[in-house]
Protein backbone atom coordinates (compact mmCIF):
# COMPACT_ATOMS: atom_id res chain seq x y z
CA UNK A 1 -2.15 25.31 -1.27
CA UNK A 2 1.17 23.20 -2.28
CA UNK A 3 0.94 19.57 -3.66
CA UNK A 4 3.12 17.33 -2.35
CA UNK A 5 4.13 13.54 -3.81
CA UNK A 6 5.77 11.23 -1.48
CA UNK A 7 7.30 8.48 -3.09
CA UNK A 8 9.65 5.40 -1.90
CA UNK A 9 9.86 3.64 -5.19
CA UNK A 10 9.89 4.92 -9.06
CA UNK A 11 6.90 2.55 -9.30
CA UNK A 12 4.16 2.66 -12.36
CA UNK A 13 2.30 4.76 -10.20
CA UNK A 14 4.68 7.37 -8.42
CA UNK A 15 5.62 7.90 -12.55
CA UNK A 16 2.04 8.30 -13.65
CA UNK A 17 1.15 10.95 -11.14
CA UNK A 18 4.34 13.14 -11.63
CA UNK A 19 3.30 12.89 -15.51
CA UNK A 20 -0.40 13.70 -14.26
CA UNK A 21 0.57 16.79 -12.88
CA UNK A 22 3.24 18.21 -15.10
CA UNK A 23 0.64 17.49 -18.30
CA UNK A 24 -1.63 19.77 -16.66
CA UNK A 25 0.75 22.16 -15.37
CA UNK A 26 0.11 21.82 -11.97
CA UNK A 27 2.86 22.57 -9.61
CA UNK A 28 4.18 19.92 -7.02
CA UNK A 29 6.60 18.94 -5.03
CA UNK A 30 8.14 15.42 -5.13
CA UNK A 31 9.40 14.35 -2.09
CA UNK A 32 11.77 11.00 -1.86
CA UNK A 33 11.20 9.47 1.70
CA UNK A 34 14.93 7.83 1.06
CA UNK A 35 16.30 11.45 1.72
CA UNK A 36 13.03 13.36 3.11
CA UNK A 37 12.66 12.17 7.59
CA UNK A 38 9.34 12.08 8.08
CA UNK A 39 7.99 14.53 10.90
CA UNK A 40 5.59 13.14 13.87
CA UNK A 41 3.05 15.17 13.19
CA UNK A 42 3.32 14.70 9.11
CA UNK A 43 3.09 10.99 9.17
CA UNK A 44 0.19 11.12 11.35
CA UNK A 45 -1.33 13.33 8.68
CA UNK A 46 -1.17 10.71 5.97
CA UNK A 47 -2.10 8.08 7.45
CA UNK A 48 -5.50 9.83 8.83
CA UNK A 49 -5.47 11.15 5.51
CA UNK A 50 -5.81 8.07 3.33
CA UNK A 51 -7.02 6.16 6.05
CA UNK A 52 -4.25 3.53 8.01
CA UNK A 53 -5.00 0.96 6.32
CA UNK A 54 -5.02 2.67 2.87
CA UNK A 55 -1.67 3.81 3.30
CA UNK A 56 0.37 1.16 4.37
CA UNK A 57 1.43 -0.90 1.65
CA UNK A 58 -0.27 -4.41 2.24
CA UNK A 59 0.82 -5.68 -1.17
CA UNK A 60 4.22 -5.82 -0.23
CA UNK A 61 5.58 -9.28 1.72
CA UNK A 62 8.31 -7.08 4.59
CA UNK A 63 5.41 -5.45 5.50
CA UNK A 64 2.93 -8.37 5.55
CA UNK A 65 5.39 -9.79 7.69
CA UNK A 66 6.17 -6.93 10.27
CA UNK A 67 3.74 -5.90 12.83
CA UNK A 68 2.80 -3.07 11.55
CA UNK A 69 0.17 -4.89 9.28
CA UNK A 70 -1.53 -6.01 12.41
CA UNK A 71 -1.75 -3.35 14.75
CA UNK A 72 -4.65 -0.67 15.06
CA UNK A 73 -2.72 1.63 17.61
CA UNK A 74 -2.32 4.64 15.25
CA UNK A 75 0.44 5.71 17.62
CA UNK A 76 2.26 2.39 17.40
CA UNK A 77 2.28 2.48 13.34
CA UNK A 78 3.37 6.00 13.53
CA UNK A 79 6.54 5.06 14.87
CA UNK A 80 7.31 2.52 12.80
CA UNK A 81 6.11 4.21 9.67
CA UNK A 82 8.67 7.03 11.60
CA UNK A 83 11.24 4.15 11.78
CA UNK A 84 11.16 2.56 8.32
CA UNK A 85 8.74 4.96 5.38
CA UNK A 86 8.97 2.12 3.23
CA UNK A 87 5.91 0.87 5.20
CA UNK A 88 3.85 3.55 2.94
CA UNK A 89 2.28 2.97 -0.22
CA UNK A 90 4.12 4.85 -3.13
CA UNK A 91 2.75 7.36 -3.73
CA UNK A 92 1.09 9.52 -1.36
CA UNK A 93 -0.46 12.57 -2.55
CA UNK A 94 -1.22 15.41 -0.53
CA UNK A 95 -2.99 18.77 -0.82
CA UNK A 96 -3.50 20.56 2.94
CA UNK A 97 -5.12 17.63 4.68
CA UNK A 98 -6.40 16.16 2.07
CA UNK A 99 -4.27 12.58 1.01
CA UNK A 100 -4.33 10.21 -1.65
CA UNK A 101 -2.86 6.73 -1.54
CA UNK A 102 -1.86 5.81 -4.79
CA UNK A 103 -2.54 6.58 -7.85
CA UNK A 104 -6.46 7.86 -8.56
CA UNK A 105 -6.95 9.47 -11.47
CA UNK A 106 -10.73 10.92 -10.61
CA UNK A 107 -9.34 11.95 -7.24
CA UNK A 108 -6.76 13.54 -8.46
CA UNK A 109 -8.50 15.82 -11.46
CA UNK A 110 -10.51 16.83 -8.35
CA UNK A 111 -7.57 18.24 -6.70
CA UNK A 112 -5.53 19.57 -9.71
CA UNK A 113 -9.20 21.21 -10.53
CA UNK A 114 -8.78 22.55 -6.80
CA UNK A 115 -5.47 24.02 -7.24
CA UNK A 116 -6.08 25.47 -10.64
């Protein structure tokens, strides 16, 4: 199974995951949602994955401000995640259906150990 890093932003964290995985020698794929369109079926994926709320990035003020911070209709933030993917934290971290919102550096020995 592939790892896959979605990023937005070269934020602290996107940078400390890519250097997580390439110390350890564990192959990934880093995906920029500025040039990577989002599929249906993939967004849906992360946000089940790290949980809706997880992976929207609260922290940041556009998307305090849009609706998407205040909706629960899973089908509703899909399209806008579909619409803008800066609404997602950065990163996102995914392994099969297994997602990580951010960096975690437990959670993700766990699935470097898993891929190893």
């Amino acid at each position: 199974m592939s790892i896959q890093v979605y990023w937005h932003k070269r934020n602290f964290d996107t940078q400390k995951t890519e250097r997580f995985f390439k110390e350890r020698r564990v192959a990934f794929q880093s995906l920029d949602l500025g040039r990577h369109r989002l599929g249906r079926r993939e967004a849906e994926l992360l946000l089940r994955g790290a949980g809706i709320r997880s992976a929207l990035d609260l922290g940041d003020l556009k998307v305090r401000s849009h609706p998407v911070a205040y909706t629960q209709d899973l089908e509703t933030i899909v399209g806008y995640v579909l619409e803008n993917p800066r609404f997602l934290v950065s990163p996102l971290i995914r392994s099969g259906n297994t997602v990580i919102a951010g960096f975690d550096e437990d959670k993700l020995r766990a699935l470097a150990g898993a891929e190893g």
